[in-house]
PDB file of N, CA and C in Angstrom:
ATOM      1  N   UNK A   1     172.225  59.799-151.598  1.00  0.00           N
ATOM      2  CA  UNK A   1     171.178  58.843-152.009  1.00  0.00           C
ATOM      3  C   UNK A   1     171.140  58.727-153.530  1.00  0.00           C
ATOM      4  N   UNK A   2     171.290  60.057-153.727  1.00  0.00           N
ATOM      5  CA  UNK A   2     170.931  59.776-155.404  1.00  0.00           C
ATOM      6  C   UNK A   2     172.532  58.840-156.133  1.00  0.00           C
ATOM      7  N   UNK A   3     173.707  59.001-155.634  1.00  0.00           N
ATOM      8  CA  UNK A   3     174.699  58.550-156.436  1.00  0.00           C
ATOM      9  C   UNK A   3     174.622  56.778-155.958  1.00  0.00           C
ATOM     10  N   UNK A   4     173.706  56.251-154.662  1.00  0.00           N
ATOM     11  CA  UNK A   4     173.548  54.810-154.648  1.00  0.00           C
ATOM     12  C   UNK A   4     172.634  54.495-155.914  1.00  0.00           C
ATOM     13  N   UNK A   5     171.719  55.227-156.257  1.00  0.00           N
ATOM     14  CA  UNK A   5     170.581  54.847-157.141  1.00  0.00           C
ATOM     15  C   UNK A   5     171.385  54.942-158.342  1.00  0.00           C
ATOM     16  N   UNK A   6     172.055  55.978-158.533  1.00  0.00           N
ATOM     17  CA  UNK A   6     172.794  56.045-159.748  1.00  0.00           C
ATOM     18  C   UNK A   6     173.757  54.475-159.937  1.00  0.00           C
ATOM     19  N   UNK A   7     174.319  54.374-158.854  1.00  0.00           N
ATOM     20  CA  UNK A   7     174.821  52.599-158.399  1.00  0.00           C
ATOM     21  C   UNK A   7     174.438  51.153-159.063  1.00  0.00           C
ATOM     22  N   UNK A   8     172.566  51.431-158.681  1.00  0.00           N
ATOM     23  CA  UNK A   8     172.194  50.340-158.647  1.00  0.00           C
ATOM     24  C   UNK A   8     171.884  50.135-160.001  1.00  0.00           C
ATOM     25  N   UNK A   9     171.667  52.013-160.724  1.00  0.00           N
ATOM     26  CA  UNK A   9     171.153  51.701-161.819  1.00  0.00           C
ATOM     27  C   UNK A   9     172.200  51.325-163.280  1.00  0.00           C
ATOM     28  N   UNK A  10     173.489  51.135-162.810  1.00  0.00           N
ATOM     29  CA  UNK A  10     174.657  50.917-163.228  1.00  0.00           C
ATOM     30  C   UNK A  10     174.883  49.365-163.387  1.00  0.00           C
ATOM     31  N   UNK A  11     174.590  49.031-162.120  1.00  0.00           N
ATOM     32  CA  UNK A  11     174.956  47.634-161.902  1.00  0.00           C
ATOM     33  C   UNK A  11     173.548  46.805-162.468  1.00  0.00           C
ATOM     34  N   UNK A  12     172.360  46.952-162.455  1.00  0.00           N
ATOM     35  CA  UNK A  12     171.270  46.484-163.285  1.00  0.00           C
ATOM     36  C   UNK A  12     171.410  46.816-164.707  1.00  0.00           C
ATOM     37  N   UNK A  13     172.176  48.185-165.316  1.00  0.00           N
ATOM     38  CA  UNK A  13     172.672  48.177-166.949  1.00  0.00           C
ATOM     39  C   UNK A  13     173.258  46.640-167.056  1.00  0.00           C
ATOM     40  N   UNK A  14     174.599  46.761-166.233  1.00  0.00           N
ATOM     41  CA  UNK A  14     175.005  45.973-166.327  1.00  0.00           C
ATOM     42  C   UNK A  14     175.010  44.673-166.191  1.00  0.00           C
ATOM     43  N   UNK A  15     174.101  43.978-165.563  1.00  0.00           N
ATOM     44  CA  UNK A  15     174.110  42.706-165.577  1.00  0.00           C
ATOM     45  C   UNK A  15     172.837  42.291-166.782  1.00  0.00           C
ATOM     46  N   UNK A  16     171.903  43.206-167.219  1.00  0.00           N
ATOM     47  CA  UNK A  16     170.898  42.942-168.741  1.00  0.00           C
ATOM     48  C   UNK A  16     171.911  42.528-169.129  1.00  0.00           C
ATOM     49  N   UNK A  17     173.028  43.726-169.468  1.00  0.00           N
ATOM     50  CA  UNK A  17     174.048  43.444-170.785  1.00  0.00           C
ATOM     51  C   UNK A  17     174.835  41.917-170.687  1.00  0.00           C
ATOM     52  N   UNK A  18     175.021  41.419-169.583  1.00  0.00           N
ATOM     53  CA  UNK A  18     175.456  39.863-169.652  1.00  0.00           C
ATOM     54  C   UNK A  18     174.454  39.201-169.557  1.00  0.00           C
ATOM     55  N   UNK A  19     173.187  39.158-169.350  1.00  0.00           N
ATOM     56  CA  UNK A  19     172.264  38.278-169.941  1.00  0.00           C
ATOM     57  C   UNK A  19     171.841  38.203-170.997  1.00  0.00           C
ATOM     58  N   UNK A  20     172.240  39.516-171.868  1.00  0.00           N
ATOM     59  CA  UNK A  20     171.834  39.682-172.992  1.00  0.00           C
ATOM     60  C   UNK A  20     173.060  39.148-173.758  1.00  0.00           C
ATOM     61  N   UNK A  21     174.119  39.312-173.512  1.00  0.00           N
ATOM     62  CA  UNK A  21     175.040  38.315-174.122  1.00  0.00           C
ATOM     63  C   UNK A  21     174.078  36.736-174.038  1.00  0.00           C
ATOM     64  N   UNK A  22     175.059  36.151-172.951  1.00  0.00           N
ATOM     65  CA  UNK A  22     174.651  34.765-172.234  1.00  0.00           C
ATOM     66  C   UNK A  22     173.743  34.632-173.473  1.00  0.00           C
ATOM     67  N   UNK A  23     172.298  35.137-173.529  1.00  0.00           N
ATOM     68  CA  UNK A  23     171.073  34.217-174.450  1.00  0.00           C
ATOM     69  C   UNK A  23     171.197  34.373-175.597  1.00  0.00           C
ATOM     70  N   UNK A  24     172.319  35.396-176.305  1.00  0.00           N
ATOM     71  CA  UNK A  24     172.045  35.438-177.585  1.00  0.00           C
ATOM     72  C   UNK A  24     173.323  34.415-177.882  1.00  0.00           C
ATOM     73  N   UNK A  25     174.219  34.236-177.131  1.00  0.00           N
ATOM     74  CA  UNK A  25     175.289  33.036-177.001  1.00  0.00           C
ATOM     75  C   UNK A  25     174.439  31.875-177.216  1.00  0.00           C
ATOM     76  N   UNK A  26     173.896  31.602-176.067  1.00  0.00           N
ATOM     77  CA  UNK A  26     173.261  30.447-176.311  1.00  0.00           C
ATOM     78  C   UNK A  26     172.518  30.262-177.708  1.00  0.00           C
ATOM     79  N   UNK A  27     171.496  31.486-178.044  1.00  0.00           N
ATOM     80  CA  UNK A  27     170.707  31.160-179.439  1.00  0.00           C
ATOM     81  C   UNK A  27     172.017  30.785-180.614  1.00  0.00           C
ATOM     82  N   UNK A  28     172.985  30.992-180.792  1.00  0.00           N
ATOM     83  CA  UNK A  28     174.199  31.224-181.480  1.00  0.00           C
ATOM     84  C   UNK A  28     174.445  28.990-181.833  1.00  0.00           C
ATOM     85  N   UNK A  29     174.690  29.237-180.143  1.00  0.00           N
ATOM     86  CA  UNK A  29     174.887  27.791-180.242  1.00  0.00           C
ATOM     87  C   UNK A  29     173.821  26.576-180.839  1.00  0.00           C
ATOM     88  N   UNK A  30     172.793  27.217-180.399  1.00  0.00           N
ATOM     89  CA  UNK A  30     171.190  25.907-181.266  1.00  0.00           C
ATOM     90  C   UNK A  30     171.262  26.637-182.963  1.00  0.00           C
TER      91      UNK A  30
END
């Protein structure tokens, strides 16, 4: 159980970090 949570909490790092790209991309572009 704990290494799914460890999982999810991997894959939620990871997808901030491409939204956090993505919007500062976008602010880049205006």
């Amino acid at each position: 159980m704990r290494t799914r949570s460890t999982q999810l909490a991997i894959e939620s790092v990871q997808s901030a970090a491409v939204l956090y790209i993505v919007v500062h991309q976008n602010l880049d572009l205006y």
